[in-house]
N, C-alpha and C. Protein backbone atom coordinates (compact mmCIF):
# COMPACT_ATOMS: atom_id res chain seq x y z
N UNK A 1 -22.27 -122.41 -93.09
CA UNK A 1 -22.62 -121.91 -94.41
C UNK A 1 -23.40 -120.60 -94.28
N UNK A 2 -24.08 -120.53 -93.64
CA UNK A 2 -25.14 -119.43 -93.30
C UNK A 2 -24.50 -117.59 -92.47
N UNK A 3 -23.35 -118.67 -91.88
CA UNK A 3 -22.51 -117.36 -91.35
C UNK A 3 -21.87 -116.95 -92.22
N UNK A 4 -21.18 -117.91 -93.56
CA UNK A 4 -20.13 -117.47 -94.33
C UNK A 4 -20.88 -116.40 -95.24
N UNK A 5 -22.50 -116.85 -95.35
CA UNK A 5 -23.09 -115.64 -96.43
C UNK A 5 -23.63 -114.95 -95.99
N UNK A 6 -23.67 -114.57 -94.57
CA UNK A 6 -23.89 -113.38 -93.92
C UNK A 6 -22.50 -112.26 -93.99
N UNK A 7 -21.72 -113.02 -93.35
CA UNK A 7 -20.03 -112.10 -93.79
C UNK A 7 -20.20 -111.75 -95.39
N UNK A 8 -20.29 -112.50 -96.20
CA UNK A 8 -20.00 -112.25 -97.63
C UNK A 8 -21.13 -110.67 -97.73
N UNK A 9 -22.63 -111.38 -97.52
CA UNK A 9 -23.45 -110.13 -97.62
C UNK A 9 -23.43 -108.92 -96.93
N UNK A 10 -22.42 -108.81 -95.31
CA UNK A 10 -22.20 -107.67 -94.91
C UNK A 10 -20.92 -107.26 -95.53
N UNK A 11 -20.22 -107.43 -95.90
CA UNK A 11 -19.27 -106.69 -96.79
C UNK A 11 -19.18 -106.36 -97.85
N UNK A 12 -20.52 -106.79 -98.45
CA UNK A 12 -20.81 -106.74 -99.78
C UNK A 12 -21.81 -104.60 -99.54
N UNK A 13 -22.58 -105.45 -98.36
CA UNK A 13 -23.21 -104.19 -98.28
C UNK A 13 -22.36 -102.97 -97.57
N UNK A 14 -21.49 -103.29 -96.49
CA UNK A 14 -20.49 -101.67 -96.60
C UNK A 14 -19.73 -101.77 -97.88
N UNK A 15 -19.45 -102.02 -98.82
CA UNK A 15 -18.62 -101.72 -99.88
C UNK A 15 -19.63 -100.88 -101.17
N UNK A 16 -20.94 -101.18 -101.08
CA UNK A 16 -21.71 -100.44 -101.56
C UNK A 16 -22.66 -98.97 -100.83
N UNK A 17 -22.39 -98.96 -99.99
CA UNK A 17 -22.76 -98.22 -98.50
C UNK A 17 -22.69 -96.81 -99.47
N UNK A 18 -24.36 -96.21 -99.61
CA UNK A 18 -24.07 -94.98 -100.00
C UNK A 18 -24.96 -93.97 -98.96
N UNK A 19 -25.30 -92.60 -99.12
CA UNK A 19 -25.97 -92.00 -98.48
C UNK A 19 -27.74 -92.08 -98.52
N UNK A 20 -27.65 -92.32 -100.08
CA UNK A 20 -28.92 -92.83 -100.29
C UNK A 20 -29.50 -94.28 -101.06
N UNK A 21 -30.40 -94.91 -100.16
CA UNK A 21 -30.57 -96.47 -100.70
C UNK A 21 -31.01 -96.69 -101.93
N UNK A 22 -31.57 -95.28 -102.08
CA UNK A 22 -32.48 -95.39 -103.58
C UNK A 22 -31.46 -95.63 -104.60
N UNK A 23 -30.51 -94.63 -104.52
CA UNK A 23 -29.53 -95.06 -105.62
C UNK A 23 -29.19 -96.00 -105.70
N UNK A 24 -28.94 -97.01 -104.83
CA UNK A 24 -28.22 -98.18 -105.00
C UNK A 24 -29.19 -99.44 -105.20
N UNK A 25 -29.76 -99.30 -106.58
CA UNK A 25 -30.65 -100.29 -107.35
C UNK A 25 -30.23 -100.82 -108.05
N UNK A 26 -30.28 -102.24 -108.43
CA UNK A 26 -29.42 -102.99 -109.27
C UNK A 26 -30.78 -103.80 -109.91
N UNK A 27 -32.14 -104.29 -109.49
CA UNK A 27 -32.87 -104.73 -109.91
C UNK A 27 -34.02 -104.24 -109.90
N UNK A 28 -35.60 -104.57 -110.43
CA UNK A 28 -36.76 -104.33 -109.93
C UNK A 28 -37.24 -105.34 -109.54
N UNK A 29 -38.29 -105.33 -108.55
CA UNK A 29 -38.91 -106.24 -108.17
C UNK A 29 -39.71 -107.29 -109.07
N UNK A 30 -39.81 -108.49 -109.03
CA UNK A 30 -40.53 -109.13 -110.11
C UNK A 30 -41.96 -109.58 -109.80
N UNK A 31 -42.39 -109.18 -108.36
CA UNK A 31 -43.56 -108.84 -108.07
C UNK A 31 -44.13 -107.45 -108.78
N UNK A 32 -44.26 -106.53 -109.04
CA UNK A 32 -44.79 -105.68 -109.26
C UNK A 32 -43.73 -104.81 -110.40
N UNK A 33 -43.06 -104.92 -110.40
CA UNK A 33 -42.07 -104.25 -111.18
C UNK A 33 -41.23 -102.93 -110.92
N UNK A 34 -41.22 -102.81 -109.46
CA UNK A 34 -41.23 -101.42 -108.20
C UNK A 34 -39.59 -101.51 -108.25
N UNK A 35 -39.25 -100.49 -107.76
CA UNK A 35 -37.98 -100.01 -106.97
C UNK A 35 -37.49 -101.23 -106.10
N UNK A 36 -36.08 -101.84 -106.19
CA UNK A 36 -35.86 -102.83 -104.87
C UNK A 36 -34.50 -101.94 -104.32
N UNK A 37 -34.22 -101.85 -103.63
CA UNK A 37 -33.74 -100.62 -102.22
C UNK A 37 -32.88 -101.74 -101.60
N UNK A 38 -31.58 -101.70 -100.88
CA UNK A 38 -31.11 -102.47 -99.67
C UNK A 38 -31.94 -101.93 -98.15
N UNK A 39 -31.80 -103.17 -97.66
CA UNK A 39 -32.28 -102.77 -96.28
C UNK A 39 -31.74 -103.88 -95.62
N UNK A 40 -31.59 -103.34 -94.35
CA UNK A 40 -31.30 -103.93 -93.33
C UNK A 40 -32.25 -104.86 -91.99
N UNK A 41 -31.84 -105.78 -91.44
CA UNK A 41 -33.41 -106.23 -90.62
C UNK A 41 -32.51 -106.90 -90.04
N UNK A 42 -33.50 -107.03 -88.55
CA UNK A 42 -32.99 -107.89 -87.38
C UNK A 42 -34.13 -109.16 -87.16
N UNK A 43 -33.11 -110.39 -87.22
CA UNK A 43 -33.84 -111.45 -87.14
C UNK A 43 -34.35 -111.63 -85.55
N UNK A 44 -35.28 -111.34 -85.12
CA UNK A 44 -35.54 -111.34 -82.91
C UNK A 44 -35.80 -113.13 -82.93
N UNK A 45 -36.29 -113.83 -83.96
CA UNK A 45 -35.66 -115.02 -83.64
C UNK A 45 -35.02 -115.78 -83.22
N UNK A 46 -33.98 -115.49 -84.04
CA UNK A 46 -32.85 -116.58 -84.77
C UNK A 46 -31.97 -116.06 -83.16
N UNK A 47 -31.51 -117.57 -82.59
CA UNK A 47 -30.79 -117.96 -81.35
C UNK A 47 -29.28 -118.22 -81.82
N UNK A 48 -28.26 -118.05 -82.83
CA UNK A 48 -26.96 -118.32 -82.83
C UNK A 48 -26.35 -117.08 -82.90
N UNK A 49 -26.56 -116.01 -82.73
CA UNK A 49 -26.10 -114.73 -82.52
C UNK A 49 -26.09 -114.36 -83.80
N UNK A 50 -26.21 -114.42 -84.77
CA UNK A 50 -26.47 -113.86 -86.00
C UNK A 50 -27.98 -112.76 -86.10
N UNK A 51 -27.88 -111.78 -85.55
CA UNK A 51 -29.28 -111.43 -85.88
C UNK A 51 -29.61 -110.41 -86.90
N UNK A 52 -28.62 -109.64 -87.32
CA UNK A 52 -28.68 -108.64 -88.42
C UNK A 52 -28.46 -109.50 -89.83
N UNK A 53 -29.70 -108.54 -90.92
CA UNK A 53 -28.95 -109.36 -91.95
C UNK A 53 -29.27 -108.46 -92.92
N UNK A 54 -29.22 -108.18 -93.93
CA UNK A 54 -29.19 -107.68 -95.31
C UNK A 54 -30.35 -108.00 -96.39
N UNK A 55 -30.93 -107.32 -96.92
CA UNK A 55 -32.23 -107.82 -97.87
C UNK A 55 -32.23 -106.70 -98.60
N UNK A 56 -33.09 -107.01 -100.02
CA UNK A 56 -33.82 -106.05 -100.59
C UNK A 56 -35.21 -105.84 -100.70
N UNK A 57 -35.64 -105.06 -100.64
CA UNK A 57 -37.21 -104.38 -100.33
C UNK A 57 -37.68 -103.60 -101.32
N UNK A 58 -39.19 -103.88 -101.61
CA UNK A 58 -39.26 -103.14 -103.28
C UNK A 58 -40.25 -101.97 -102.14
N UNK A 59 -40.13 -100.73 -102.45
CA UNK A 59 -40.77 -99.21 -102.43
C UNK A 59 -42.17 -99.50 -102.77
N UNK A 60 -42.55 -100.26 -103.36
CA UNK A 60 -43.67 -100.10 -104.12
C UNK A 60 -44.75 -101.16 -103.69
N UNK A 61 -44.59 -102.49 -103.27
CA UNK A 61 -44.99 -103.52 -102.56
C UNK A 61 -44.68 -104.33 -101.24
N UNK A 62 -43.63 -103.62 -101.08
CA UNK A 62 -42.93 -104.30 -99.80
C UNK A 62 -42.58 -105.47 -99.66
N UNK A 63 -42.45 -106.25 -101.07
CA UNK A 63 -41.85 -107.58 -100.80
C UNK A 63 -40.07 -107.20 -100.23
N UNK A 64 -39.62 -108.61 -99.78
CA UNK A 64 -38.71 -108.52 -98.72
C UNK A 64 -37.62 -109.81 -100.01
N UNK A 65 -36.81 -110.07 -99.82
CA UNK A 65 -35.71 -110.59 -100.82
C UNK A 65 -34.82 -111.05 -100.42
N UNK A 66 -33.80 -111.80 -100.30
CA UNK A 66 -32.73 -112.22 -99.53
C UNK A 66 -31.72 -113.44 -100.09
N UNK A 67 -30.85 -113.57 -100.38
CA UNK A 67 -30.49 -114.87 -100.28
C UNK A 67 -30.73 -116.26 -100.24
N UNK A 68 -31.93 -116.41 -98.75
CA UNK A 68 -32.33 -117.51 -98.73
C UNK A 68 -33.36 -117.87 -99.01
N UNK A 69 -34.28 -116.87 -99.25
CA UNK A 69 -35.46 -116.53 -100.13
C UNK A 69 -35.37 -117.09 -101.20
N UNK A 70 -34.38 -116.47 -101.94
CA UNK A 70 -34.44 -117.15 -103.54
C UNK A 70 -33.50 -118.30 -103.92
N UNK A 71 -32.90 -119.02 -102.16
CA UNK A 71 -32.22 -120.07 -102.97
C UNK A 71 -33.61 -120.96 -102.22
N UNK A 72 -34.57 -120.55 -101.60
CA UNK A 72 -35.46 -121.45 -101.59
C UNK A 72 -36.82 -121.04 -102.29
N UNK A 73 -36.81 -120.46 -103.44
CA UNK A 73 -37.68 -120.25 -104.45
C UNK A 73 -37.34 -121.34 -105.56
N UNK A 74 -35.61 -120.78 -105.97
CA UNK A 74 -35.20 -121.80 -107.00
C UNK A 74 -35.49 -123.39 -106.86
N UNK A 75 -35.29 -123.90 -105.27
CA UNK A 75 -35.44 -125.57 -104.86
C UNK A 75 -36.81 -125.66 -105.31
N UNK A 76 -37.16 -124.76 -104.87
CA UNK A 76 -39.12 -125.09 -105.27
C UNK A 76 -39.54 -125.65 -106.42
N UNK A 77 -38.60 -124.42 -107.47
CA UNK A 77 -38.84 -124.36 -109.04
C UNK A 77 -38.38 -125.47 -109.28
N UNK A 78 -37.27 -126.53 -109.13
CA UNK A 78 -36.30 -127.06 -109.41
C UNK A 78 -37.34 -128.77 -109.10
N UNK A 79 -38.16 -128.83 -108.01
CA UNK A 79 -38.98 -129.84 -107.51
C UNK A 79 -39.95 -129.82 -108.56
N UNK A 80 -40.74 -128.54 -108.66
CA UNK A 80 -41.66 -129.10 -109.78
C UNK A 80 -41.47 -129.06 -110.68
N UNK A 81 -40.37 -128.55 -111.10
CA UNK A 81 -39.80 -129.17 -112.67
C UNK A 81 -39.65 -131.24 -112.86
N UNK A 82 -39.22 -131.50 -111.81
CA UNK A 82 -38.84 -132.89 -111.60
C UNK A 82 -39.84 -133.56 -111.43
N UNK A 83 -40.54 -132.91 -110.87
CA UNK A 83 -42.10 -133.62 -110.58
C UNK A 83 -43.04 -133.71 -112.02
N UNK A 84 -42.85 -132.70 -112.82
CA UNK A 84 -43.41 -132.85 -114.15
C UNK A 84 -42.87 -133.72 -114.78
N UNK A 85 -41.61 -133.92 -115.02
CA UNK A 85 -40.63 -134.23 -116.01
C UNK A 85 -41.27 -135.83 -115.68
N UNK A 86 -41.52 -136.17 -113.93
CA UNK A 86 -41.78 -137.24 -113.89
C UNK A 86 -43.57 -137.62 -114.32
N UNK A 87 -44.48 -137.13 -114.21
CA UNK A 87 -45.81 -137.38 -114.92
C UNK A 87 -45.80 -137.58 -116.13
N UNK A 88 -44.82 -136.60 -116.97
CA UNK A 88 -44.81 -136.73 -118.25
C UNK A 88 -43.91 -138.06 -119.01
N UNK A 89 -43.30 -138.45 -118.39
CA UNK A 89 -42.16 -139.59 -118.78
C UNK A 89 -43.43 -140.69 -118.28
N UNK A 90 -43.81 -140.88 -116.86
CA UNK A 90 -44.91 -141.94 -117.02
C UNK A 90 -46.38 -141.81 -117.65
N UNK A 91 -46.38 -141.25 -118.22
CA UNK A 91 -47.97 -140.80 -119.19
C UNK A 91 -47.54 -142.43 -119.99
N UNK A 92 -48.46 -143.13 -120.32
CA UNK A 92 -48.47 -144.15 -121.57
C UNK A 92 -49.39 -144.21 -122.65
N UNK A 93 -48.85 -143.27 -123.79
CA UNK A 93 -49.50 -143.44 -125.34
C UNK A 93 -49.98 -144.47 -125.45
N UNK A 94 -51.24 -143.66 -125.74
CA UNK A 94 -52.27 -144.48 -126.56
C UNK A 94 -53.62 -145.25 -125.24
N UNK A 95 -52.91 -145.25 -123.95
CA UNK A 95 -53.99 -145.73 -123.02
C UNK A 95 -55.07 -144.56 -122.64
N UNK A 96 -54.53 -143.24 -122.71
CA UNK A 96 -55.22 -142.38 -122.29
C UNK A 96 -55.47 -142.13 -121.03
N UNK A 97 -54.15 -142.50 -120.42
CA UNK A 97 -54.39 -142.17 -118.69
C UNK A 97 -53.08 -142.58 -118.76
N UNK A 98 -52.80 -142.40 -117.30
CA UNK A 98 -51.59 -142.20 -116.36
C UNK A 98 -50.71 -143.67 -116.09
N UNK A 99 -49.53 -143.87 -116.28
CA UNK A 99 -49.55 -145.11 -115.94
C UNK A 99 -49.65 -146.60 -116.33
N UNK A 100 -50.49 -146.30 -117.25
CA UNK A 100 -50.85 -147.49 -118.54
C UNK A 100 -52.68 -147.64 -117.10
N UNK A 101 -52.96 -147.24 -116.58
CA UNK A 101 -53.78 -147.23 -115.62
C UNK A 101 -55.30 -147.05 -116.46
């Protein structure tokens, strides 16, 4: 899975491949509200030969962006949504605490 969205994201990025990164902005950062830029980075980690990969980088704060970044921001969001949904479904009216507790 991880190789297939590395291929997807390197062809995504030569097909947008310009002279300058600045132009090629499609969002702002939602940290700060800055410039986000493509960039490129080498993982010196990562042991399956995959080490180049693709990100965006805001000019203005240097947050870093990626793929797996924000599909593991969304899981995050997605947990404590569930985690509320569950406090609030066991709350019991009228005891005034948690639980009927």
């Amino acid at each position: 899975m991880a190789r297939a969205l590395m291929e997807e994201m390197k062809n995504e990025q030569l097909a947008n491949h310009t002279v300058s990164s600045a132009a090629q902005h499609e969002s702002t950062c939602n940290r700060c509200g800055g410039l986000l830029v493509n960039d490129s980075y080498i993982d010196l980690l990562n042991n399956v030969g995959e080490s180049k990969f693709a990100a965006k980088r805001c000019v203005q704060c240097g947050e870093v962006v990626d793929p797996v970044i924000l599909r593991n921001r969304r899981l995050g969001q997605e947990v404590k949504a569930s985690s509320l949904k569950y406090l609030v479904s066991s709350y019991a009216p009228g005891t005034g605490s948690a639980c009927g507790i």
